[in-house]
PDB file of N, CA and C in Angstrom:
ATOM      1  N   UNK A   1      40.299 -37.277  27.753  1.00  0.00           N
ATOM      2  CA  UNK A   1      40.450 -36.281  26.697  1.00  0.00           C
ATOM      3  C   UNK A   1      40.768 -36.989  25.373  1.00  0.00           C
ATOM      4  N   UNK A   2      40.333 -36.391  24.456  1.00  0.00           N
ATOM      5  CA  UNK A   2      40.288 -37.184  23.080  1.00  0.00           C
ATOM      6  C   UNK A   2      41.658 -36.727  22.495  1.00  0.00           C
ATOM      7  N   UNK A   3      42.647 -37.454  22.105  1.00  0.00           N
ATOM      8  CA  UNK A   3      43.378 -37.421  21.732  1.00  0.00           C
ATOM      9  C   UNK A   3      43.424 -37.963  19.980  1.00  0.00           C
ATOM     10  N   UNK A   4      42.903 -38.942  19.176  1.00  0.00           N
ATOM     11  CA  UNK A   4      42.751 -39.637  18.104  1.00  0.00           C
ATOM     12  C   UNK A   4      41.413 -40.103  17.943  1.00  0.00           C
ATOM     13  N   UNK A   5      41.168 -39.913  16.674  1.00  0.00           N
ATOM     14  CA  UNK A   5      39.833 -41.280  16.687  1.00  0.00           C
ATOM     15  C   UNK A   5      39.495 -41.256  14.922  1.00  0.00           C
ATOM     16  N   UNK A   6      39.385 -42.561  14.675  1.00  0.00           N
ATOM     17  CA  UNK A   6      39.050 -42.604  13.310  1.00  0.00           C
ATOM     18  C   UNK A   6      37.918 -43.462  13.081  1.00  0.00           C
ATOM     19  N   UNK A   7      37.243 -43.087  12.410  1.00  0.00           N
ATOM     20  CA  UNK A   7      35.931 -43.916  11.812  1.00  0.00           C
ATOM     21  C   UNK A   7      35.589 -43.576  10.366  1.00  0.00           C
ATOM     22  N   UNK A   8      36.003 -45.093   9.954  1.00  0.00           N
ATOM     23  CA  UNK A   8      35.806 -45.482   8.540  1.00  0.00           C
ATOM     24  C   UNK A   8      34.107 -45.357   7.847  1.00  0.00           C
ATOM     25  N   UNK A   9      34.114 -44.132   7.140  1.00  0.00           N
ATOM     26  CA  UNK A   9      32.695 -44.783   6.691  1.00  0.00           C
ATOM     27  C   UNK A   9      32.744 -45.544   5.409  1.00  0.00           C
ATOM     28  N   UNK A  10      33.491 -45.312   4.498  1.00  0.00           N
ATOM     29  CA  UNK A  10      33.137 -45.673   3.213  1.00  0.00           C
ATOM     30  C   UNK A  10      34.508 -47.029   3.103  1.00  0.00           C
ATOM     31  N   UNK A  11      34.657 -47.876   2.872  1.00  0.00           N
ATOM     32  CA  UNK A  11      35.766 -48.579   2.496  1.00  0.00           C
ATOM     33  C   UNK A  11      35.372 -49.420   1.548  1.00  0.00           C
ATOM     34  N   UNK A  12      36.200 -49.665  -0.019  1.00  0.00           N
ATOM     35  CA  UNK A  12      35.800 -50.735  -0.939  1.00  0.00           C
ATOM     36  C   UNK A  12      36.862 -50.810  -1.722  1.00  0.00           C
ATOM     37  N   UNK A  13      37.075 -51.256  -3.153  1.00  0.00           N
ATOM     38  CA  UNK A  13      38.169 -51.317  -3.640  1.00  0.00           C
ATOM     39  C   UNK A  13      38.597 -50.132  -4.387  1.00  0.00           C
ATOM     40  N   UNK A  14      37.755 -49.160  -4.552  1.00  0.00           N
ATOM     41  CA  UNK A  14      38.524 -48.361  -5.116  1.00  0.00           C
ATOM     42  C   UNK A  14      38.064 -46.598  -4.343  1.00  0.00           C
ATOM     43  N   UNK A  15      37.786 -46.915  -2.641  1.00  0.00           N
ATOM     44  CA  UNK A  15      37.926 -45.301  -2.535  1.00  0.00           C
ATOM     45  C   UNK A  15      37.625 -46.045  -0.959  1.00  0.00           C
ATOM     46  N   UNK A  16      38.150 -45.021   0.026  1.00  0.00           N
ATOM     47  CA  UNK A  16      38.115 -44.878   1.723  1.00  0.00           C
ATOM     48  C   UNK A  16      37.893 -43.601   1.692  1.00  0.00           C
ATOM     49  N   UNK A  17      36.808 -43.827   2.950  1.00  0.00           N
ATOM     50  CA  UNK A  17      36.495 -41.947   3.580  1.00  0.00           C
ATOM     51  C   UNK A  17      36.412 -42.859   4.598  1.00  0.00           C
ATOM     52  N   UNK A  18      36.967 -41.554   5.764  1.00  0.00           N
ATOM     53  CA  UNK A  18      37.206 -41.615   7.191  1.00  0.00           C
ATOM     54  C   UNK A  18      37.215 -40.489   7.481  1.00  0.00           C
ATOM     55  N   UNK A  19      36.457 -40.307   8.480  1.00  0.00           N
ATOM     56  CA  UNK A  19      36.453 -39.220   9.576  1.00  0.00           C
ATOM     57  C   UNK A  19      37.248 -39.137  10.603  1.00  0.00           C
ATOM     58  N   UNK A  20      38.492 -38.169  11.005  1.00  0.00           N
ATOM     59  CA  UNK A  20      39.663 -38.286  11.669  1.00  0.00           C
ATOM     60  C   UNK A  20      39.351 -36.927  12.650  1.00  0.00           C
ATOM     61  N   UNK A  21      39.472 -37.526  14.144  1.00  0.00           N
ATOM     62  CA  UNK A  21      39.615 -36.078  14.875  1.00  0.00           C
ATOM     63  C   UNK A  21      41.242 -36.570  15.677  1.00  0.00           C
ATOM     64  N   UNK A  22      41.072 -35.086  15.608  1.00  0.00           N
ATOM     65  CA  UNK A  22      42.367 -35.122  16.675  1.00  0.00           C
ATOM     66  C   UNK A  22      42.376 -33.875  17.449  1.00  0.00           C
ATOM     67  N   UNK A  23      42.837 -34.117  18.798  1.00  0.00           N
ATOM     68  CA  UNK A  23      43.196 -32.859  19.680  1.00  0.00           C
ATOM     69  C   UNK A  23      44.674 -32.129  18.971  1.00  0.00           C
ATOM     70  N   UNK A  24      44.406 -30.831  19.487  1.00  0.00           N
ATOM     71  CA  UNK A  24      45.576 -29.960  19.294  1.00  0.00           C
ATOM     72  C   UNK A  24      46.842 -30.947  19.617  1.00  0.00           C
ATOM     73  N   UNK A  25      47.685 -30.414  19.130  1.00  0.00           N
ATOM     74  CA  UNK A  25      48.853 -31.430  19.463  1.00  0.00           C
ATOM     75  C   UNK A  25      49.048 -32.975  19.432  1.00  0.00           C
ATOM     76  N   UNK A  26      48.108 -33.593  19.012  1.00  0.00           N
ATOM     77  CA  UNK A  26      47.824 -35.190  18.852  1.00  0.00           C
ATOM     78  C   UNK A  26      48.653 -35.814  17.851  1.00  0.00           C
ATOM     79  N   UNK A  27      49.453 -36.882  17.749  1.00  0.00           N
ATOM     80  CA  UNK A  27      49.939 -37.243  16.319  1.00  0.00           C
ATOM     81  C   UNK A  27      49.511 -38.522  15.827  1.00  0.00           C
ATOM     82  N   UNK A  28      49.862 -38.884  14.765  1.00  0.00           N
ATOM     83  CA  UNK A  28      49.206 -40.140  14.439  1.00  0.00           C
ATOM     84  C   UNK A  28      50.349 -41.487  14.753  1.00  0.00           C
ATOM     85  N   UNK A  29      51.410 -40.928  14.660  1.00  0.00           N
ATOM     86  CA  UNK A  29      52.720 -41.435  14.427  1.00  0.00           C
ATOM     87  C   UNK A  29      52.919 -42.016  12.969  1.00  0.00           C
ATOM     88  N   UNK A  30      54.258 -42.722  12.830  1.00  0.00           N
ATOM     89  CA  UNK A  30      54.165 -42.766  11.134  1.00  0.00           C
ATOM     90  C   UNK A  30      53.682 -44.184  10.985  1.00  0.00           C
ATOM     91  N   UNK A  31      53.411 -43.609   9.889  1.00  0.00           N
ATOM     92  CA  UNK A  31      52.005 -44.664   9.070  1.00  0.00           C
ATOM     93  C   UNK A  31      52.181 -44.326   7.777  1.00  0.00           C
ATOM     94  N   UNK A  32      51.357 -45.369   6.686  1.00  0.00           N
ATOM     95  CA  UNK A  32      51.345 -45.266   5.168  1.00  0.00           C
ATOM     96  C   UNK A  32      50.415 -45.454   5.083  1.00  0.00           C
ATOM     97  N   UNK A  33      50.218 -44.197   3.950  1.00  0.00           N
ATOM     98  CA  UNK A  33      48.610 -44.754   3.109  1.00  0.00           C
ATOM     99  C   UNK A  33      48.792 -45.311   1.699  1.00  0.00           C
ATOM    100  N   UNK A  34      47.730 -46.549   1.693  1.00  0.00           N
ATOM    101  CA  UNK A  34      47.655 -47.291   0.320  1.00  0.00           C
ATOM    102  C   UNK A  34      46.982 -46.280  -0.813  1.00  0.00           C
ATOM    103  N   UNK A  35      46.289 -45.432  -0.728  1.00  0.00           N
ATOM    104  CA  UNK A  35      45.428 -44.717  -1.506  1.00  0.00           C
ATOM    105  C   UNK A  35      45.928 -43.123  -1.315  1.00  0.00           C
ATOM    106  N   UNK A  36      45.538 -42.475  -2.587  1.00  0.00           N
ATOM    107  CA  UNK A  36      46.024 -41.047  -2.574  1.00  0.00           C
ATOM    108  C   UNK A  36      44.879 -40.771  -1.396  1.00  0.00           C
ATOM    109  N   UNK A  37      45.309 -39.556  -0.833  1.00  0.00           N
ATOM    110  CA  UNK A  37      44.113 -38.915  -0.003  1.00  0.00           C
ATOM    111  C   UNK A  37      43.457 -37.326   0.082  1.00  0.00           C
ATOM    112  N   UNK A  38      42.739 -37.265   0.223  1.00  0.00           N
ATOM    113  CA  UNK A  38      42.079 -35.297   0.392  1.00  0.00           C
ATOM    114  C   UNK A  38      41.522 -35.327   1.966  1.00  0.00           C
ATOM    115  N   UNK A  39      42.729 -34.302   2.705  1.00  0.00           N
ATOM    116  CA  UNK A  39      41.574 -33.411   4.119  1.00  0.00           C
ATOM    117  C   UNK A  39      40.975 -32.573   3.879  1.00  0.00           C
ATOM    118  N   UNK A  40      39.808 -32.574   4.302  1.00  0.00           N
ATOM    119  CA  UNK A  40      39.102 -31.316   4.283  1.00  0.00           C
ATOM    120  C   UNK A  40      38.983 -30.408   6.129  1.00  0.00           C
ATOM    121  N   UNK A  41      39.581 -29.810   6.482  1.00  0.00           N
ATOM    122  CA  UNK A  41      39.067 -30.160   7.585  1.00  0.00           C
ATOM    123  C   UNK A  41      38.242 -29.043   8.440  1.00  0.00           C
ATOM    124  N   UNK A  42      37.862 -29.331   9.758  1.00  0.00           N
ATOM    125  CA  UNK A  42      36.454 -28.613  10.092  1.00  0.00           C
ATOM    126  C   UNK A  42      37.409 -27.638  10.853  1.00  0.00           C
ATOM    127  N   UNK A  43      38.090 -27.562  11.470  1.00  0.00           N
ATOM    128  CA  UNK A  43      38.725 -25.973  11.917  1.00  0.00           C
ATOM    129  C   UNK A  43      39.913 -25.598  11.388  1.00  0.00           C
ATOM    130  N   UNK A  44      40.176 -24.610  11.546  1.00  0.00           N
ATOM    131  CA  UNK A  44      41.762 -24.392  10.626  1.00  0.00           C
ATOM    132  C   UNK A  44      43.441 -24.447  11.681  1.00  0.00           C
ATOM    133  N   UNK A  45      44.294 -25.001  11.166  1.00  0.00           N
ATOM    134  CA  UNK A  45      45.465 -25.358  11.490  1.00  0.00           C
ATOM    135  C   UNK A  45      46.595 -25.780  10.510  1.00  0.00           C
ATOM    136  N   UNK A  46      46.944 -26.225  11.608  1.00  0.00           N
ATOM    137  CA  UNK A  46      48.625 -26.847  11.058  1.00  0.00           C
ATOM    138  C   UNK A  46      48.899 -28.297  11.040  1.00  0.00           C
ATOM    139  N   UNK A  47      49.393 -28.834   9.832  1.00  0.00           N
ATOM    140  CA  UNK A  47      49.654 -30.168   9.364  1.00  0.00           C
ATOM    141  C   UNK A  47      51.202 -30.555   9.435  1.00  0.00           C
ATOM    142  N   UNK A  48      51.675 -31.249  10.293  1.00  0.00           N
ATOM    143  CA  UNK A  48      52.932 -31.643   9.731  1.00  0.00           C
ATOM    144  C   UNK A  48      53.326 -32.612   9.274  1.00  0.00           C
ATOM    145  N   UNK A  49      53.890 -33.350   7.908  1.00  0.00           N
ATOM    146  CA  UNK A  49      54.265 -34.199   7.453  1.00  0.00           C
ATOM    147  C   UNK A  49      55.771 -34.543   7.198  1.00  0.00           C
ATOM    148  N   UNK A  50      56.014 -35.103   8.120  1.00  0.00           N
ATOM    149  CA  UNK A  50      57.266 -36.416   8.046  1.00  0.00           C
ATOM    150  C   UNK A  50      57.899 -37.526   6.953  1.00  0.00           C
ATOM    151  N   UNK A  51      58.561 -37.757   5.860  1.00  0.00           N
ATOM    152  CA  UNK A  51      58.412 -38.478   4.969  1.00  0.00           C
ATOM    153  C   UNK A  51      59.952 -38.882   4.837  1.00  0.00           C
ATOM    154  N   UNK A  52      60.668 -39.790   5.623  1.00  0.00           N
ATOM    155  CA  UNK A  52      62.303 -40.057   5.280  1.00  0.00           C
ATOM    156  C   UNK A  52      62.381 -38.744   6.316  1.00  0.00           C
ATOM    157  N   UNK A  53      63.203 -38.388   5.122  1.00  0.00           N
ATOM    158  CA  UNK A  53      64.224 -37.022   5.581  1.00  0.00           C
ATOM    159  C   UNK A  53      63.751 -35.821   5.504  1.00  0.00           C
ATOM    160  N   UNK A  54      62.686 -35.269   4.502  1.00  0.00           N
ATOM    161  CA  UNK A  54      61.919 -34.323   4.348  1.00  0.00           C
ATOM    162  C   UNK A  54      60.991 -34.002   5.236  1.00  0.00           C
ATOM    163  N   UNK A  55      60.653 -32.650   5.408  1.00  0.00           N
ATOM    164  CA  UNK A  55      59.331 -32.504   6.494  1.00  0.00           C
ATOM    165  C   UNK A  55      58.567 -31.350   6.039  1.00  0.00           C
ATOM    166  N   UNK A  56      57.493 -31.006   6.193  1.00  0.00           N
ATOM    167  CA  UNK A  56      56.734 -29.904   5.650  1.00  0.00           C
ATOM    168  C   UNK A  56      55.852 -29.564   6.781  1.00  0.00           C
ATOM    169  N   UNK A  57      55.150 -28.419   6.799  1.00  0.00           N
ATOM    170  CA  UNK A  57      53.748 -28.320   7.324  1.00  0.00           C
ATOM    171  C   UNK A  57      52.845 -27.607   6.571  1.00  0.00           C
ATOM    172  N   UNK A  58      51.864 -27.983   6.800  1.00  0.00           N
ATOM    173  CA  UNK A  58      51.128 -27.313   5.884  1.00  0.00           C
ATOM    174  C   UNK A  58      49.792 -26.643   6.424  1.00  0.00           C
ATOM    175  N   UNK A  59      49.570 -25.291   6.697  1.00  0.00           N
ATOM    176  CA  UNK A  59      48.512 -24.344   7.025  1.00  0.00           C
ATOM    177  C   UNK A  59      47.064 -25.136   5.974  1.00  0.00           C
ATOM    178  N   UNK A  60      46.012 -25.593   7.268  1.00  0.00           N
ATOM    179  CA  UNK A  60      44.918 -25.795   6.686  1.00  0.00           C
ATOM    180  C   UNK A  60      43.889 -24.899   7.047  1.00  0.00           C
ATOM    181  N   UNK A  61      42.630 -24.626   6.277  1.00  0.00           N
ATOM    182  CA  UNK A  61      41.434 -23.887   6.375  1.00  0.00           C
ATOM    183  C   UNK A  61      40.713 -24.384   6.661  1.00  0.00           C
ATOM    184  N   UNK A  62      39.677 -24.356   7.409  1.00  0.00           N
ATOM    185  CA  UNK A  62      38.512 -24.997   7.854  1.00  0.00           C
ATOM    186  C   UNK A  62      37.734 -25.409   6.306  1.00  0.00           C
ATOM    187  N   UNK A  63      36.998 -25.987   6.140  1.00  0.00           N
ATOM    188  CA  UNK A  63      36.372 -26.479   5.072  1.00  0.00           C
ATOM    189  C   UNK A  63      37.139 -26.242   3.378  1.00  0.00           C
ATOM    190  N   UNK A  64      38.319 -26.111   3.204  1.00  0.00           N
ATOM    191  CA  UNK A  64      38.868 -26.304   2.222  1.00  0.00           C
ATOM    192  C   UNK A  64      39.711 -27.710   2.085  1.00  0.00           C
ATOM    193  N   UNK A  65      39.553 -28.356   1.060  1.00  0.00           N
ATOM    194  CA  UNK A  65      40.217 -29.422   0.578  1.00  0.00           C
ATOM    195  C   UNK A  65      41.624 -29.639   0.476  1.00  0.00           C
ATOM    196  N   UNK A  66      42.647 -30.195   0.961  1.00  0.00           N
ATOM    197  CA  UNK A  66      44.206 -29.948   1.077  1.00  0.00           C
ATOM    198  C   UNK A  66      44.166 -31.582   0.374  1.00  0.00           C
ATOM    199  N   UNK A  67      44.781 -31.540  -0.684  1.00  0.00           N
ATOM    200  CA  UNK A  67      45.467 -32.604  -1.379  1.00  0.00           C
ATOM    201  C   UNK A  67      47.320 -32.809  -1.745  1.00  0.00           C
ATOM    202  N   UNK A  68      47.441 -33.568  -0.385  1.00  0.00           N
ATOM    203  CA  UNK A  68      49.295 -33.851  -0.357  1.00  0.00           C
ATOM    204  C   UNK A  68      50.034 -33.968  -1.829  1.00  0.00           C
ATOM    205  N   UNK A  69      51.088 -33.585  -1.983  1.00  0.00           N
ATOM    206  CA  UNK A  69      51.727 -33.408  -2.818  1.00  0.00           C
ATOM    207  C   UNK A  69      51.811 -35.099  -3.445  1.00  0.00           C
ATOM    208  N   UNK A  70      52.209 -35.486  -4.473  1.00  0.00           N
ATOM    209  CA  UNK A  70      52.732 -37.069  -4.512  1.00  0.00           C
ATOM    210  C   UNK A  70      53.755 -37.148  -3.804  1.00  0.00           C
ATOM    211  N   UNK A  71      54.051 -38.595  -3.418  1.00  0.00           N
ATOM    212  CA  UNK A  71      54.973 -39.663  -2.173  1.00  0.00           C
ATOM    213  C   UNK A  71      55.933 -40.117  -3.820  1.00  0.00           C
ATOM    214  N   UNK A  72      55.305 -40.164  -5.154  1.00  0.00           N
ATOM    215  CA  UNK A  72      56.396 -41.102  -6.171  1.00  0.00           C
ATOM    216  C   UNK A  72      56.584 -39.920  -6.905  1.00  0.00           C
TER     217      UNK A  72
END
């Protein structure tokens, strides 16, 4: 059962696209990104983000663009 999977298509110095699936309930664990980022994603759900001490989730739409708040 698919739990994660990422595949990089675009990588250079100034932009990454990756295609990210995940099963219901899957996490990534914590990680940092070097670059701001946009999900778009293909079914609709729930995002939760972890950051220190703060936590959020955030309701996504299937094909709408979700751009994270700033980290600075």
């Amino acid at each position: 059962m698919l739990k994660e999977e990422t595949d990089r298509q675009i990588e250079n110095d100034r932009a990454r696209v990756a295609r990210h699936k995940m099963a219901p309930g899957a996490h990534t664990g914590f990680h940092g990104h070097e670059y701001d980022y946009v999900i778009v994603p293909v079914t609709d759900g729930r995002m939760r983000i972890v950051e220190g001490d703060r936590e959020s989730v955030n309701e996504l739409t299937a094909g709408v663009g979700y751009f994270p708040p700033s980290r600075y």
